[in-house]
Protein backbone atom coordinates (compact mmCIF):
# COMPACT_ATOMS: atom_id res chain seq x y z
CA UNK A 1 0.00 0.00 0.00
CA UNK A 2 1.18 3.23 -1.08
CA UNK A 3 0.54 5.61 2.43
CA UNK A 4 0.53 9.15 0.03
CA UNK A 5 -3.13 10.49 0.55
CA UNK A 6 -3.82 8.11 3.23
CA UNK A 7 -4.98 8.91 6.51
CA UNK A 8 -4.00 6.56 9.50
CA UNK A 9 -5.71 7.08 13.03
CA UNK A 10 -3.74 5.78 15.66
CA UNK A 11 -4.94 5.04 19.34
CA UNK A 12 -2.65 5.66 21.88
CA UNK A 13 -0.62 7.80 19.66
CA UNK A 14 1.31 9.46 22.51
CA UNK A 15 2.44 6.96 24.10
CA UNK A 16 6.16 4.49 23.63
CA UNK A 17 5.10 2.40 20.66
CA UNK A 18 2.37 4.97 19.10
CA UNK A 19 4.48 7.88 18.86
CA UNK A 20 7.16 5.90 16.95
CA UNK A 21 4.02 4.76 14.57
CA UNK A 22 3.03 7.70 13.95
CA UNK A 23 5.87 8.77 13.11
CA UNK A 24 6.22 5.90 10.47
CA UNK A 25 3.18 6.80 9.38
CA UNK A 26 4.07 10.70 8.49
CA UNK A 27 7.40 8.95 6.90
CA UNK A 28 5.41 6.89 4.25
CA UNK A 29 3.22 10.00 3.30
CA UNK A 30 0.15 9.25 5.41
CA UNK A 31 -1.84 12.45 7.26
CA UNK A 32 -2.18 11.05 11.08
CA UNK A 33 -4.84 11.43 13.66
CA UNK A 34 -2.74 11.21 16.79
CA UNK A 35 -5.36 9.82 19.08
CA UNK A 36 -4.70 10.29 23.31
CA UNK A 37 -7.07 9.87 26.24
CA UNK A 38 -5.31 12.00 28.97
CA UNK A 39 -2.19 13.35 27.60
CA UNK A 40 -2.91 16.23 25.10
CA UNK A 41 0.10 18.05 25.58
CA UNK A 42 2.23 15.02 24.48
CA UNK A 43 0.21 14.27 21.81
CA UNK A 44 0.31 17.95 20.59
CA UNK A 45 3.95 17.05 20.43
CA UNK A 46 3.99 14.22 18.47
CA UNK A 47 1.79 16.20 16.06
CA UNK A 48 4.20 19.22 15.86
CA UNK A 49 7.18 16.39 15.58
CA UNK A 50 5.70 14.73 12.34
CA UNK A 51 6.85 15.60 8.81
CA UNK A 52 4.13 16.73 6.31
CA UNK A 53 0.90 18.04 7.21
CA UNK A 54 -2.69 17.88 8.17
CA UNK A 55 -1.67 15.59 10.94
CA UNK A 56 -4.21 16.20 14.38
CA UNK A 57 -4.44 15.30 17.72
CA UNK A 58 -7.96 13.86 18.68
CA UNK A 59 -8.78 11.88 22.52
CA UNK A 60 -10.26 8.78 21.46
CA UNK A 61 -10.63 7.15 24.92
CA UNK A 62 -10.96 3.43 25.18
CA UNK A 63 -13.81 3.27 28.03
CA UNK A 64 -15.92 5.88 25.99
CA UNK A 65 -17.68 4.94 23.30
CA UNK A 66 -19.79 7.85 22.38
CA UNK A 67 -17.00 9.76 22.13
CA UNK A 68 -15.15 7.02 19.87
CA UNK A 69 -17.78 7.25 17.42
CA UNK A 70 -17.77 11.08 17.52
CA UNK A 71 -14.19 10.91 16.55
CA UNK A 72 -15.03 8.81 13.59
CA UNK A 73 -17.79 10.61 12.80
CA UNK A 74 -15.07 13.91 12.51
CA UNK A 75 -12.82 11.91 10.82
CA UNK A 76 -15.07 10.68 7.88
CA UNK A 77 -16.06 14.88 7.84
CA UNK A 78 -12.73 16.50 8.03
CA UNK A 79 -10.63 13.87 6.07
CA UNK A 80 -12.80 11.89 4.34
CA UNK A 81 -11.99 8.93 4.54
CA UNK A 82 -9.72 6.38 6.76
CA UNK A 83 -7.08 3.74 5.60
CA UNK A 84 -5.41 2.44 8.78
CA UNK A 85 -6.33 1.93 12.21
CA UNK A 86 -3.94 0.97 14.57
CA UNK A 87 -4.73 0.03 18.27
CA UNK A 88 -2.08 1.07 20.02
CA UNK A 89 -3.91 2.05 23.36
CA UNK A 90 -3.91 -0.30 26.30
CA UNK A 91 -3.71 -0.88 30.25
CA UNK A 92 -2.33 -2.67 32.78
CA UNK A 93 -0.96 -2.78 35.92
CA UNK A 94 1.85 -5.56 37.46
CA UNK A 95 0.61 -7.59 40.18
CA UNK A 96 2.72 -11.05 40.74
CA UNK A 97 1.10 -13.86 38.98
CA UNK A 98 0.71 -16.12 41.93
CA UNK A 99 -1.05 -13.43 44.35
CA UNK A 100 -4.56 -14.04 43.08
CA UNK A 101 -6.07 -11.95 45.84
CA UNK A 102 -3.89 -8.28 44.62
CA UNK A 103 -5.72 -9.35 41.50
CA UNK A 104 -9.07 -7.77 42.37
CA UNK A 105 -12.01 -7.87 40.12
CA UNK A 106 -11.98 -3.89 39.61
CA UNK A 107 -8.46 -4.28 38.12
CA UNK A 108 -9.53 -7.11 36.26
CA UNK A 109 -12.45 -5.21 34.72
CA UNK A 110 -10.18 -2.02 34.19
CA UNK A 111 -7.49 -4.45 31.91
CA UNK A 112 -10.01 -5.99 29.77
CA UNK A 113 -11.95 -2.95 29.47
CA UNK A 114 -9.08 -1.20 27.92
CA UNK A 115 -7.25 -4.24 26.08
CA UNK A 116 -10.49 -6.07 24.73
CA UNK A 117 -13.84 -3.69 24.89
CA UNK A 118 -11.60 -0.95 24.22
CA UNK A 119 -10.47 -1.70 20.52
CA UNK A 120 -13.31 -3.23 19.59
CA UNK A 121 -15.27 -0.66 20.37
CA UNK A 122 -12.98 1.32 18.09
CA UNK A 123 -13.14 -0.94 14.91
CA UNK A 124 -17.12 -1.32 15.56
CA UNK A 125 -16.96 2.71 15.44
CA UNK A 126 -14.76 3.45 12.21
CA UNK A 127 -15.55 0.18 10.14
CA UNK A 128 -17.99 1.59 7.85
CA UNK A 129 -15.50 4.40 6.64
CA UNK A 130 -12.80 2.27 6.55
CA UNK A 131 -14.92 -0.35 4.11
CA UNK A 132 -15.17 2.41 1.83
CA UNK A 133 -11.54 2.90 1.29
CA UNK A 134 -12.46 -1.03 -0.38
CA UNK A 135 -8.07 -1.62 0.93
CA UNK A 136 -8.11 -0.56 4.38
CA UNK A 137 -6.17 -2.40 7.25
CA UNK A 138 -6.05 -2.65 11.42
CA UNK A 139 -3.73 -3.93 13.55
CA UNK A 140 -3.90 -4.52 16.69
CA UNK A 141 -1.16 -4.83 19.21
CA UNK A 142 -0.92 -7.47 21.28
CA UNK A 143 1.44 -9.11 23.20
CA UNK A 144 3.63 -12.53 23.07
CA UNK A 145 2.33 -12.78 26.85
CA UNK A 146 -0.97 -14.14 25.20
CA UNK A 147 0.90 -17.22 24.35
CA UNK A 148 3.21 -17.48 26.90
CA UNK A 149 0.92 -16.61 29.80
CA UNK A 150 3.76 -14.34 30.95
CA UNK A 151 3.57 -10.40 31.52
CA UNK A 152 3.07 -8.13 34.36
CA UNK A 153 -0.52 -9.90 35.38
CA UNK A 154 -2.59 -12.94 34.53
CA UNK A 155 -5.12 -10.18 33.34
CA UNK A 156 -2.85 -8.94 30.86
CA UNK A 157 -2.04 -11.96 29.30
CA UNK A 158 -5.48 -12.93 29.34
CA UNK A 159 -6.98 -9.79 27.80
CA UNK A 160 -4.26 -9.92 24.97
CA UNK A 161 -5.19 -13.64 24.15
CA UNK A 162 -8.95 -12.48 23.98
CA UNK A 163 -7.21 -9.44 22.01
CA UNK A 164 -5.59 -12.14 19.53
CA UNK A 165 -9.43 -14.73 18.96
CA UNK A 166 -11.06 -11.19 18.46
CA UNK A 167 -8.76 -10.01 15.50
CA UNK A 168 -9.16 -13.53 14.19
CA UNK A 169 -12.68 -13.32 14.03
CA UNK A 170 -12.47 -9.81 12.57
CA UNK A 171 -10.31 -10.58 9.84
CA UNK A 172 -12.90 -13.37 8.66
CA UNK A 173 -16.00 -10.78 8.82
CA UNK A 174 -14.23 -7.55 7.81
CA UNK A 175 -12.80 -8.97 4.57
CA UNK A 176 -12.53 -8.30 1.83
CA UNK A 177 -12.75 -4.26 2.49
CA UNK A 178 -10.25 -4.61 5.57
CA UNK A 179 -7.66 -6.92 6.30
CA UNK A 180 -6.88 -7.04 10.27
CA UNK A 181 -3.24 -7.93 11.49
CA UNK A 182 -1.62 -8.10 14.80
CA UNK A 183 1.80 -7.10 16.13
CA UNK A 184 2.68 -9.18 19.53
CA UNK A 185 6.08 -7.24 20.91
CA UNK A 186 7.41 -8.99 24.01
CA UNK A 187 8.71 -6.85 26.57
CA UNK A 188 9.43 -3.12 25.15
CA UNK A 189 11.90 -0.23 26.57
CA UNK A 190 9.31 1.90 27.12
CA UNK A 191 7.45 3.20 29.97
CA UNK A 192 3.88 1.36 29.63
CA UNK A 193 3.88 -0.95 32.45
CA UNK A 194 4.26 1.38 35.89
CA UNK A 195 7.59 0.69 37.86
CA UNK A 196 9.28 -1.37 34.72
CA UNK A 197 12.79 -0.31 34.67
CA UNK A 198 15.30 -0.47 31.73
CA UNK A 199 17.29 -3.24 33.34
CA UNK A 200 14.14 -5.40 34.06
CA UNK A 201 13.34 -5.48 30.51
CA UNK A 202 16.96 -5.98 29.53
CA UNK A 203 16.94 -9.34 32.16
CA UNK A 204 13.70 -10.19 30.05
CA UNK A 205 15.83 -9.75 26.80
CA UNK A 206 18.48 -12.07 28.24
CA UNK A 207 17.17 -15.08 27.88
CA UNK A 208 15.93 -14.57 24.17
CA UNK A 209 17.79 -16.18 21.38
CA UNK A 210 18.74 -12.85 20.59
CA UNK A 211 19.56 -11.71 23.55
CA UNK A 212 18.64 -7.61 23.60
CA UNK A 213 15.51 -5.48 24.03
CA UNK A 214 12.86 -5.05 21.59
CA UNK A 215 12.72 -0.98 20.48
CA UNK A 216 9.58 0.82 19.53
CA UNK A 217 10.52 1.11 16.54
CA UNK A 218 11.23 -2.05 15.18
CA UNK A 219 7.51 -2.59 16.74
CA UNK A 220 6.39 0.06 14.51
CA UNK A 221 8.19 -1.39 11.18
CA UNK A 222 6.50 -4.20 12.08
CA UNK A 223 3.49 -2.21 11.89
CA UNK A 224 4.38 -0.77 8.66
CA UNK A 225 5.33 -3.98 6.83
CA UNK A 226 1.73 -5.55 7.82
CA UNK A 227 0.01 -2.55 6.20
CA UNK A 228 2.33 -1.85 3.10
CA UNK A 229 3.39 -5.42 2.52
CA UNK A 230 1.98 -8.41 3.78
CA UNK A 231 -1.15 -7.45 1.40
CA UNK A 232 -2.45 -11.14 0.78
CA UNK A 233 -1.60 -11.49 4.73
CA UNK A 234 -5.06 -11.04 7.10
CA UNK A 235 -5.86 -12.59 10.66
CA UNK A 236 -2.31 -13.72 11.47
CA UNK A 237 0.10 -12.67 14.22
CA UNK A 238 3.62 -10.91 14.09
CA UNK A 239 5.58 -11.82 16.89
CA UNK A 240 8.10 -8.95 17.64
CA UNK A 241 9.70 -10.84 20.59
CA UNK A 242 13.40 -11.39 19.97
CA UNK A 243 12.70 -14.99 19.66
CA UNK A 244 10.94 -15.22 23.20
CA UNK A 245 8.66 -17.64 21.69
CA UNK A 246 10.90 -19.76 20.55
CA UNK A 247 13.48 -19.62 23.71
């Protein structure tokens, strides 16, 4: 897919992994709607940092649908049209997998709310614009913590496996108009999960066949290649993990 005249709306745009995508985005000629739910004045910056124009920050909050389909509604008026979705926004909190009580039902609700309700709520909302772009992709991130039932809670995991059966399902009903891909990073250098230091992730990394953190960006080429070249590619999963998986 050729990203000149494209718009891309990304969800948690101003955030680690979003920011970098967005960014990506800009790069391959692409106007971006740099989406945020509390953090305006970093996603003003990641506006003002991209190259080209037309590029605009909008709060597309996961737990608020109304306002997710206002934003759609705004971006069918204002740009007309909308070729990639990326979900990007998420939640979670760490709480030691074998103390089930710390894992309270309100924190359980507040994960998958975010990680599952959250982007579909999203697709459901800017589908129909998207099917009129007739070669229009989403992707979803994930996690490699859905498959090894690792990551900083049970609820994590579990909300990105639900993440993984609900792309699945959407690749098989949104087709042919959109094809839906996910990118599953394993543990990233960035500053999503609260109290994760540098040298926690880098221990992670250690015992990967290769052996060093996973970057943002090589999250977001992932990112990239699923919507400008895996074309034929819809439904499947793009592990971004180091070799975690395979370790």
């Amino acid at each position: 897919m050729d990203l000149n005249g494209k718009v891309a709306v990304i969800t948690g745009a101003s955030g680690g992994i979003g920011s970098v995508t967005a960014l990506r985005m800009a790069q391959g000629g692409a106007k971006v709607v740099v989406g945020y739910n509390s953090k305006r004045e970093e996603a003003d910056k990641v506006v003002a940092s991209l190259p080209g124009s037309g590029h605009r920050a909008m709060r597309i909050p996961m737990l608020e649908t109304a306002v997710i389909r206002d934003v759609a509604a705004t971006v069918e008026r204002d740009f007309g049209r909308c070729d990639v979705l990326v979900n990007c926004a998420g939640f979670t909190r760490p709480v030691p997998h074998a103390d089930l009580e710390a894992l309270t039902d309100d924190l359980i609700d507040a994960v998958f709310q975010a990680n599952v309700r959250g982007p579909f709520a999203t697709i459901r909302a800017f589908a129909p614009l998207m099917k009129k772009s007739g070669d229009a992709v989403i992707v979803n991130i994930s996690s490699v913590a859905a498959i090894s039932g690792s990551g900083s809670s049970i609820a994590y995991g579990a909300s990105k496996a639900a993440l993984d059966t609900m792309s699945l399902s959407l690749a098989r009903v949104l087709g042919p108009e959109i094809r839906v891909m996910t990118v599953s990073p394993a543990a990233v250098d960035t500053a999503f999960v609260p109290g994760r230091t540098t040298a926690m992730v880098e221990k992670v990394a250690a015992s990967t066949p290769l052996k060093r953190v996973v970057q943002a960006d090589e999250v977001a080429q992932a990112i990239m290649a699923a919507v400008t070249h895996l074309t034929s590619s819809t439904g499947w999963i793009i592990p971004v993990d180091g070799g975690k998986l395979v370790g």
